[in-house]
PDB file of N, CA and C in Angstrom:
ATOM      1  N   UNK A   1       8.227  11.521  12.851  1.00  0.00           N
ATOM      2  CA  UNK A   1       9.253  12.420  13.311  1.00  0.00           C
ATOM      3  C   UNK A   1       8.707  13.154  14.535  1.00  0.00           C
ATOM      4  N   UNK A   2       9.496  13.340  15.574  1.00  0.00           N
ATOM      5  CA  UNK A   2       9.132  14.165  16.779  1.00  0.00           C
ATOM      6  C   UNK A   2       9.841  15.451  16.993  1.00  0.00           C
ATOM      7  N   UNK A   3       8.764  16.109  17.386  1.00  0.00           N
ATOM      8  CA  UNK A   3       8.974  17.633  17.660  1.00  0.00           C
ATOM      9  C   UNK A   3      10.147  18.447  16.309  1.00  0.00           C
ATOM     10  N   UNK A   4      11.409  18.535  16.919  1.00  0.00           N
ATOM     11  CA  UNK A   4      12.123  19.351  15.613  1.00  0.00           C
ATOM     12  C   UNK A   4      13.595  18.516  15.281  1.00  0.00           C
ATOM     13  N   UNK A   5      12.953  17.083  15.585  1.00  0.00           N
ATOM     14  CA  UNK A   5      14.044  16.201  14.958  1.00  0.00           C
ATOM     15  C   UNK A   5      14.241  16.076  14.090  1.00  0.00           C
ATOM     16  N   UNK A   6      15.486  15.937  12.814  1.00  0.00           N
ATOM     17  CA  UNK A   6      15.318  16.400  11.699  1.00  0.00           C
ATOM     18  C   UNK A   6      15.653  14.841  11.034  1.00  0.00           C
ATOM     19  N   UNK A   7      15.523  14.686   9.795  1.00  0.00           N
ATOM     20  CA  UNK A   7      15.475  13.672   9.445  1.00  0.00           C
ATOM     21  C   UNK A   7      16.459  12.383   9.246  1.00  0.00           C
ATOM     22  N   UNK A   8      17.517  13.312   9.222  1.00  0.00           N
ATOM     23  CA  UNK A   8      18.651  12.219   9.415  1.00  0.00           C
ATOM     24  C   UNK A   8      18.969  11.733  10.784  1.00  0.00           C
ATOM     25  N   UNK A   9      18.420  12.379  11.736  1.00  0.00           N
ATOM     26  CA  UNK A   9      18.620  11.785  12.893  1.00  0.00           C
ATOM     27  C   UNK A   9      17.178  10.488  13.153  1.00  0.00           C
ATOM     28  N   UNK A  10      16.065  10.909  12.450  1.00  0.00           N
ATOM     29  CA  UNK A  10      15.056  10.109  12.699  1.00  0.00           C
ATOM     30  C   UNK A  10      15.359   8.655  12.082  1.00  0.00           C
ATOM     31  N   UNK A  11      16.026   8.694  10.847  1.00  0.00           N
ATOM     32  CA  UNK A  11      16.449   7.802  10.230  1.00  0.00           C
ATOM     33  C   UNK A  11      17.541   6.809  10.566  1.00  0.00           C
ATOM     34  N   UNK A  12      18.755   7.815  11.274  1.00  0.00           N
ATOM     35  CA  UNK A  12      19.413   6.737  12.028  1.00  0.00           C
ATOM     36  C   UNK A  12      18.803   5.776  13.155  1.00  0.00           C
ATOM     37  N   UNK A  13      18.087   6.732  13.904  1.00  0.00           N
ATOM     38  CA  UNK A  13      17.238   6.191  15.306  1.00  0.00           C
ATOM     39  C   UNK A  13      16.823   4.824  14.735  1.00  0.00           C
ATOM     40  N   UNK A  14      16.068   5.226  13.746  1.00  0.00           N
ATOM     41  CA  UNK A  14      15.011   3.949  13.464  1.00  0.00           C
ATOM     42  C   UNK A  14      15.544   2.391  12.268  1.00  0.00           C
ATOM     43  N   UNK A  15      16.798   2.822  12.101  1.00  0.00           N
ATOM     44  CA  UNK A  15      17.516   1.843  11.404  1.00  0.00           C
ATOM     45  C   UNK A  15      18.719   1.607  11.800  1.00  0.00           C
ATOM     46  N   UNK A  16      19.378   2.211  12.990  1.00  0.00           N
ATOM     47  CA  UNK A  16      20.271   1.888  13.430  1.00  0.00           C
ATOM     48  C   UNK A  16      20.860  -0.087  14.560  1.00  0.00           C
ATOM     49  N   UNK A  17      19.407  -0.223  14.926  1.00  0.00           N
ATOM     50  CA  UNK A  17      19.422  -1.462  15.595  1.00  0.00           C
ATOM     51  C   UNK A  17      18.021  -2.040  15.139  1.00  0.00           C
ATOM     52  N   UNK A  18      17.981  -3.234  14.768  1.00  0.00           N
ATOM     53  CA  UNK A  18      16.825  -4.177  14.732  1.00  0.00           C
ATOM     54  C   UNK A  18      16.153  -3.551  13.041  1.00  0.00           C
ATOM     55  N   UNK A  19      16.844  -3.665  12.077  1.00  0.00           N
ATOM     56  CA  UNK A  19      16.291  -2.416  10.614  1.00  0.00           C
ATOM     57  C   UNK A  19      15.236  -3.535   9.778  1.00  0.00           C
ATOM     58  N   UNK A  20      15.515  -4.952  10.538  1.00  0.00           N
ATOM     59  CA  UNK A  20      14.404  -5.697   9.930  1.00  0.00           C
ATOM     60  C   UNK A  20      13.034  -6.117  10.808  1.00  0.00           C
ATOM     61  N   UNK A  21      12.699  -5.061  11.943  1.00  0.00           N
ATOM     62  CA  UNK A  21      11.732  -5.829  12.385  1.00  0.00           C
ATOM     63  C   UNK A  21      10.575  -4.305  11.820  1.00  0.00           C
ATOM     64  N   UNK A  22       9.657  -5.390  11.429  1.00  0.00           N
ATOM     65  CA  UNK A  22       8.357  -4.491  11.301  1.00  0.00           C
ATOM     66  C   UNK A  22       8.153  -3.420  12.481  1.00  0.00           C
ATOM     67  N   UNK A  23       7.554  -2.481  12.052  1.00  0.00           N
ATOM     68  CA  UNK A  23       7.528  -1.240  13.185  1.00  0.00           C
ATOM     69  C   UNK A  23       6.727  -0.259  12.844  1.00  0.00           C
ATOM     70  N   UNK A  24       5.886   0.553  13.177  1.00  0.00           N
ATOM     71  CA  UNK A  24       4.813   1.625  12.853  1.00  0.00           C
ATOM     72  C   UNK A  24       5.233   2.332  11.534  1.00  0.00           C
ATOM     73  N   UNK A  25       6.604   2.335  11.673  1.00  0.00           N
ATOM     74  CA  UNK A  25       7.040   3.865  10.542  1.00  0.00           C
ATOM     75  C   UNK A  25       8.055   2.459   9.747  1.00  0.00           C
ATOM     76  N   UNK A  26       8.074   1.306   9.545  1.00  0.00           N
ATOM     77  CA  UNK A  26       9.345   0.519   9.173  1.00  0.00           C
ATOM     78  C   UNK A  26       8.511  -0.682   8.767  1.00  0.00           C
ATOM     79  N   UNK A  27       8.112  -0.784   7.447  1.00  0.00           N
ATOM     80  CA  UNK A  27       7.698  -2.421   7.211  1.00  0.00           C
ATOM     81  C   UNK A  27       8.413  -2.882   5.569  1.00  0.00           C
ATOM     82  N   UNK A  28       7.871  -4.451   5.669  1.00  0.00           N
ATOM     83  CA  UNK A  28       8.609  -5.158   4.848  1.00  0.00           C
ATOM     84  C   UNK A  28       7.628  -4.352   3.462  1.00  0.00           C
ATOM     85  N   UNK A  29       8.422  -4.179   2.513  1.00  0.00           N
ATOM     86  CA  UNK A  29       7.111  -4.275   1.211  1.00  0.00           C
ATOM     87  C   UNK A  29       7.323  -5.573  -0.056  1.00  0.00           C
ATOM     88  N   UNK A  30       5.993  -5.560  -0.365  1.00  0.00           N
ATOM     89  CA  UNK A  30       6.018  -6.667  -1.778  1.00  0.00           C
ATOM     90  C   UNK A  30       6.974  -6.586  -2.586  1.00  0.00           C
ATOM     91  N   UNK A  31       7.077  -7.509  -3.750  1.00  0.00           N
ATOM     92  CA  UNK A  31       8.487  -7.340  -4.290  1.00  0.00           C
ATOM     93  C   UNK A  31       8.328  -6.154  -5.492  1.00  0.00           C
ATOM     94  N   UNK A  32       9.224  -5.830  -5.718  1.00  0.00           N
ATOM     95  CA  UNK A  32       9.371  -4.358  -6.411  1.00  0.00           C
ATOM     96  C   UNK A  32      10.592  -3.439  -6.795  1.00  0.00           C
ATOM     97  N   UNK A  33      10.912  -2.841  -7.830  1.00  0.00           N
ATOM     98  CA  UNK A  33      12.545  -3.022  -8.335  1.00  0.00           C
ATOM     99  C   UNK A  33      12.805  -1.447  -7.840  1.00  0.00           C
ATOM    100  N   UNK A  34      12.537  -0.734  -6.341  1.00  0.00           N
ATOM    101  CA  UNK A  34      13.177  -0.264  -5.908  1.00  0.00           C
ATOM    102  C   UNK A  34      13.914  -0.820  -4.553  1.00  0.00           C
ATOM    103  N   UNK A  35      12.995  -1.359  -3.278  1.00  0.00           N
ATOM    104  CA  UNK A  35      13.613  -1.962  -2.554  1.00  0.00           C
ATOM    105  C   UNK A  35      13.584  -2.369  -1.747  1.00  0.00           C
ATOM    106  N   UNK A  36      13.314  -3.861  -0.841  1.00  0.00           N
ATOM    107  CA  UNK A  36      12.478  -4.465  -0.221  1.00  0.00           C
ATOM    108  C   UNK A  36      11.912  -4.218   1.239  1.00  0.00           C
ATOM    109  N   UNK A  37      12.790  -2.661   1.845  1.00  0.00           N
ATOM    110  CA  UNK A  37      11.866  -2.614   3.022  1.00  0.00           C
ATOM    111  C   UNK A  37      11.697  -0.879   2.842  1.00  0.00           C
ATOM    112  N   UNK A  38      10.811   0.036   3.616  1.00  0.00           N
ATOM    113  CA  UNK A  38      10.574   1.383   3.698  1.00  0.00           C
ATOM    114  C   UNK A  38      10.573   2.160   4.796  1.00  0.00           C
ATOM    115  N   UNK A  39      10.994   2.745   5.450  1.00  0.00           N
ATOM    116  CA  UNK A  39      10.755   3.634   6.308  1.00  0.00           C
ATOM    117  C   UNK A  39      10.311   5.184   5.726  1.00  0.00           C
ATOM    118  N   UNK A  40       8.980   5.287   7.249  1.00  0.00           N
ATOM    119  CA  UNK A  40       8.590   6.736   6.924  1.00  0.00           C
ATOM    120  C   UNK A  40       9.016   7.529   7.846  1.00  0.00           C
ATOM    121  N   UNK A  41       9.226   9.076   7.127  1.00  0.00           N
ATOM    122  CA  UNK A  41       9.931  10.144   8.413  1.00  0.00           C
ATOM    123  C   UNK A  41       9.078  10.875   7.658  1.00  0.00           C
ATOM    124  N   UNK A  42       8.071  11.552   8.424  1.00  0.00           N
ATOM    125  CA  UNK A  42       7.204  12.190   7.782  1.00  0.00           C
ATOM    126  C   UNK A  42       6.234  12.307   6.546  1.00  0.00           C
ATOM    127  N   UNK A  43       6.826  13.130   5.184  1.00  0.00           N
ATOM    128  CA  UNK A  43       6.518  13.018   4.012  1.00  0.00           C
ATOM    129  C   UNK A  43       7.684  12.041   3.441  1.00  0.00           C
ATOM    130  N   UNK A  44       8.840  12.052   4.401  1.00  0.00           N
ATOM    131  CA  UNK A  44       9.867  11.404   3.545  1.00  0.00           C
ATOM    132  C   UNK A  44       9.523   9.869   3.608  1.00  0.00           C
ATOM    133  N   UNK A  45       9.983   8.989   2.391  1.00  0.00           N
ATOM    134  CA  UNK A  45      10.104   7.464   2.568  1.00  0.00           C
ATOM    135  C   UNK A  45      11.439   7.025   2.255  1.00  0.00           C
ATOM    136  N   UNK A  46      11.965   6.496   3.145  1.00  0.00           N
ATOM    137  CA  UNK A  46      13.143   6.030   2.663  1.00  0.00           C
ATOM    138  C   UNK A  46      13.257   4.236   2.446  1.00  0.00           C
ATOM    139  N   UNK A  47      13.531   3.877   1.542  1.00  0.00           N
ATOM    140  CA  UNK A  47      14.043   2.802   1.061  1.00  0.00           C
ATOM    141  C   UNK A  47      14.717   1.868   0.842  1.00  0.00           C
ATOM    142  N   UNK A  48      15.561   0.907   1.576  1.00  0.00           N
ATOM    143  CA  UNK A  48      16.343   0.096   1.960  1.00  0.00           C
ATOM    144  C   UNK A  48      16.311  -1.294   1.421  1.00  0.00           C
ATOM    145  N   UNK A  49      17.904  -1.617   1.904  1.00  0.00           N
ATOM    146  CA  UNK A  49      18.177  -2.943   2.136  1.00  0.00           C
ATOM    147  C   UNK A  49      18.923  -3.442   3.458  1.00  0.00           C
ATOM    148  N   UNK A  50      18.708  -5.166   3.884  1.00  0.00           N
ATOM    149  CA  UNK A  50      19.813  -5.186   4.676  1.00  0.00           C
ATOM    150  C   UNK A  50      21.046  -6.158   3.984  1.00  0.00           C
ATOM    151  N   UNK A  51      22.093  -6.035   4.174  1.00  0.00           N
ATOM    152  CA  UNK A  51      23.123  -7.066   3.525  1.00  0.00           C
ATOM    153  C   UNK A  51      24.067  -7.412   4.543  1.00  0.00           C
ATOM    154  N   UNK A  52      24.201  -8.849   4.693  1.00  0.00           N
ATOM    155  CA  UNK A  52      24.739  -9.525   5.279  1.00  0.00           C
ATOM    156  C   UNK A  52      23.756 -10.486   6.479  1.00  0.00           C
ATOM    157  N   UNK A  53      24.001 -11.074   7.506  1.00  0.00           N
ATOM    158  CA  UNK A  53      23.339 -11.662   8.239  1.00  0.00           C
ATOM    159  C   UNK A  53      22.989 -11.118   9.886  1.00  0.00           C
ATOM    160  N   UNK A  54      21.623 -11.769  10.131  1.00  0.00           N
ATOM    161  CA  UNK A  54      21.775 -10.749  10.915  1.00  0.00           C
ATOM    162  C   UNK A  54      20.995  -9.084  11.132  1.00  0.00           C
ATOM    163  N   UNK A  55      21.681  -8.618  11.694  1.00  0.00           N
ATOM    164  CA  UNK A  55      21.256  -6.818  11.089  1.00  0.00           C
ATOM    165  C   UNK A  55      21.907  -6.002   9.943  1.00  0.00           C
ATOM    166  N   UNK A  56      23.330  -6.906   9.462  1.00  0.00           N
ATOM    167  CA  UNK A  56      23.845  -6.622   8.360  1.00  0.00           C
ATOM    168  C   UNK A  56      24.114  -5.110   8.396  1.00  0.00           C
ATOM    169  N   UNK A  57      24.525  -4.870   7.246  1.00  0.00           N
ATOM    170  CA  UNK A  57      24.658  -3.230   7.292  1.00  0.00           C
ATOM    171  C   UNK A  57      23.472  -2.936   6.554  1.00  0.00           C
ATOM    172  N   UNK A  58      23.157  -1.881   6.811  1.00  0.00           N
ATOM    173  CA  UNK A  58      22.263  -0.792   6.061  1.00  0.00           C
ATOM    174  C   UNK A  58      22.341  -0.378   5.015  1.00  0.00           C
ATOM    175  N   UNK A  59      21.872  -0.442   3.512  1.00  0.00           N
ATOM    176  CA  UNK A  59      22.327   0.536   2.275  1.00  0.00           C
ATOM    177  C   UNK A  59      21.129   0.979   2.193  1.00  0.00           C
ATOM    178  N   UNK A  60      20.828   2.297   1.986  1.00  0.00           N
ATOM    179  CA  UNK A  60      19.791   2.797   1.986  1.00  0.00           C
ATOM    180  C   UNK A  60      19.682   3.583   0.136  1.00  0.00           C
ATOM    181  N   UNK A  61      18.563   2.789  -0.392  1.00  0.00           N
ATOM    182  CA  UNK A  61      18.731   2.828  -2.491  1.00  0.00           C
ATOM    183  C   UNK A  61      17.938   3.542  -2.803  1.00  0.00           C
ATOM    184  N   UNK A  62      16.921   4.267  -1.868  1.00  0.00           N
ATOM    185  CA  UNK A  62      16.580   5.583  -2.501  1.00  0.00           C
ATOM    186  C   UNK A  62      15.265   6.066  -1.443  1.00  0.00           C
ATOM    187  N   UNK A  63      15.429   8.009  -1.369  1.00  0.00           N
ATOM    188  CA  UNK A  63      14.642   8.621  -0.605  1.00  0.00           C
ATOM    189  C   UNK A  63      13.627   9.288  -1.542  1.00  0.00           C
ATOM    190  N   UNK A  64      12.470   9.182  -0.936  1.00  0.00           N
ATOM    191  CA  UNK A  64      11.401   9.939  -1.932  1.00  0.00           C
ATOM    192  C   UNK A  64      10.602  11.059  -1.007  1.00  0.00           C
ATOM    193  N   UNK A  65      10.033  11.123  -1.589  1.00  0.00           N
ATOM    194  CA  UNK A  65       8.994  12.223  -0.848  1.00  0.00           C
ATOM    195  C   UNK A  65       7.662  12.241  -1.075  1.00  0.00           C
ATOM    196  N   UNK A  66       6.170  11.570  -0.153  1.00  0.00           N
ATOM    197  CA  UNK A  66       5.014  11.591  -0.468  1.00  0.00           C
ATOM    198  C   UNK A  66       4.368  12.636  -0.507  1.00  0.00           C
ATOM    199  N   UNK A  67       3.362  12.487  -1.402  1.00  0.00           N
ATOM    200  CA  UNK A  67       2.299  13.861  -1.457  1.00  0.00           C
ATOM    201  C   UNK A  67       1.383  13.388  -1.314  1.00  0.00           C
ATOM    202  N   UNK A  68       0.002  13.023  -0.552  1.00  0.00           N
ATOM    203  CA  UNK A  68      -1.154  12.090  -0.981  1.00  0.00           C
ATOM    204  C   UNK A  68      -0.781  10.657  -1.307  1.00  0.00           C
ATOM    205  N   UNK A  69      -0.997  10.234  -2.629  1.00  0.00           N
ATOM    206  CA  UNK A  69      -0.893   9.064  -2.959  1.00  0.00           C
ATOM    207  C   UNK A  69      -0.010   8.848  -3.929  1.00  0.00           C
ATOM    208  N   UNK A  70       0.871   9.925  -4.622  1.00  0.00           N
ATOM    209  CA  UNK A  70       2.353   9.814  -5.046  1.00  0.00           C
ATOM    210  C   UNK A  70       3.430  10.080  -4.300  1.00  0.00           C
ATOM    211  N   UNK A  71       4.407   9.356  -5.084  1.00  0.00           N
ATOM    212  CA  UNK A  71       5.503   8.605  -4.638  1.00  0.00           C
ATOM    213  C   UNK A  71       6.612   9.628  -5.782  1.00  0.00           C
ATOM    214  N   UNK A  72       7.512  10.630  -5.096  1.00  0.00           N
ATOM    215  CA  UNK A  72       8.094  11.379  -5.608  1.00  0.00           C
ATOM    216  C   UNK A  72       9.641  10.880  -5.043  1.00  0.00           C
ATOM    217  N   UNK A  73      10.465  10.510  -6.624  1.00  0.00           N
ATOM    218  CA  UNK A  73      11.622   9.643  -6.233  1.00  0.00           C
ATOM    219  C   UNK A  73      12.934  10.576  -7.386  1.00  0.00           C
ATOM    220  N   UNK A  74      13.377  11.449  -7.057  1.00  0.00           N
ATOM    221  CA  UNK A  74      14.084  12.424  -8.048  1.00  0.00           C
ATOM    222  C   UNK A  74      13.617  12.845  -9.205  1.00  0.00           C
ATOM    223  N   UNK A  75      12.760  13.865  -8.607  1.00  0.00           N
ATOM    224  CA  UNK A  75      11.890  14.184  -9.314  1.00  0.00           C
ATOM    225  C   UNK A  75      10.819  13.364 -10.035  1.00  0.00           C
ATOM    226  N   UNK A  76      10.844  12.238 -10.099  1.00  0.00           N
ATOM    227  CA  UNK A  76      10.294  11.526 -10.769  1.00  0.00           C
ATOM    228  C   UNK A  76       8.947  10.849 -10.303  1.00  0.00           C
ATOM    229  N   UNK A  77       7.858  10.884 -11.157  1.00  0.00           N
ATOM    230  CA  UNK A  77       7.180   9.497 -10.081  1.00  0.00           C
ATOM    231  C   UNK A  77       6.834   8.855 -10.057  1.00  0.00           C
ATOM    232  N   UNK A  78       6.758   7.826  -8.850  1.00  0.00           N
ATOM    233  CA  UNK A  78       7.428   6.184  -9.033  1.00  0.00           C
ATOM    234  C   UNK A  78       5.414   5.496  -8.641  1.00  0.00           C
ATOM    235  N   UNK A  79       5.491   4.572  -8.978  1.00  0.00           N
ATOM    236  CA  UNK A  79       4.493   3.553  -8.910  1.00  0.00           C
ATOM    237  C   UNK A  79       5.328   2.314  -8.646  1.00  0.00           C
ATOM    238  N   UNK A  80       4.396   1.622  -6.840  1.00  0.00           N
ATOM    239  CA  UNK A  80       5.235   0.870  -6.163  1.00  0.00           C
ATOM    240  C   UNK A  80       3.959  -0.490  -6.774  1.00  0.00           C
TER     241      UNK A  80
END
């Protein structure tokens, strides 16, 4: 995230065009029953899919929040 961009704008930026190419803050992850790609905005991780062909649309299946080396997913926490 830059300067006092807030997160929903960082998130569109960075998934709005091209949401499947690997990228500093945007990679593919192993398989795993939340969801096959991640973006980071700071502490936040957000969690995705793409559907359809293409760049498809965006559904985005769940935002968490890192601390260290947990993975905080509504309240809950998740092991990827």
């Amino acid at each position: 995230m830059t300067g006092c961009e807030c997160p929903n704008a960082a998130i569109n930026r960075q998934l709005v065009n091209e949401p499947l190419r690997e990228a500093r803050h945007r990679k593919p992850l192993r398989p795993n029953p939340i969801a096959p790609w991640e973006l980071r905005v700071g502490q936040l991780r957000v969690f995705y899919e793409v559907v359809g062909s293409g760049n498809g649309v965006v559904r985005i299946l769940a935002v968490g929040r890192k601390r260290r080396d947990v993975l905080i997913i509504g309240g809950k926490e998740i092991r990827l």
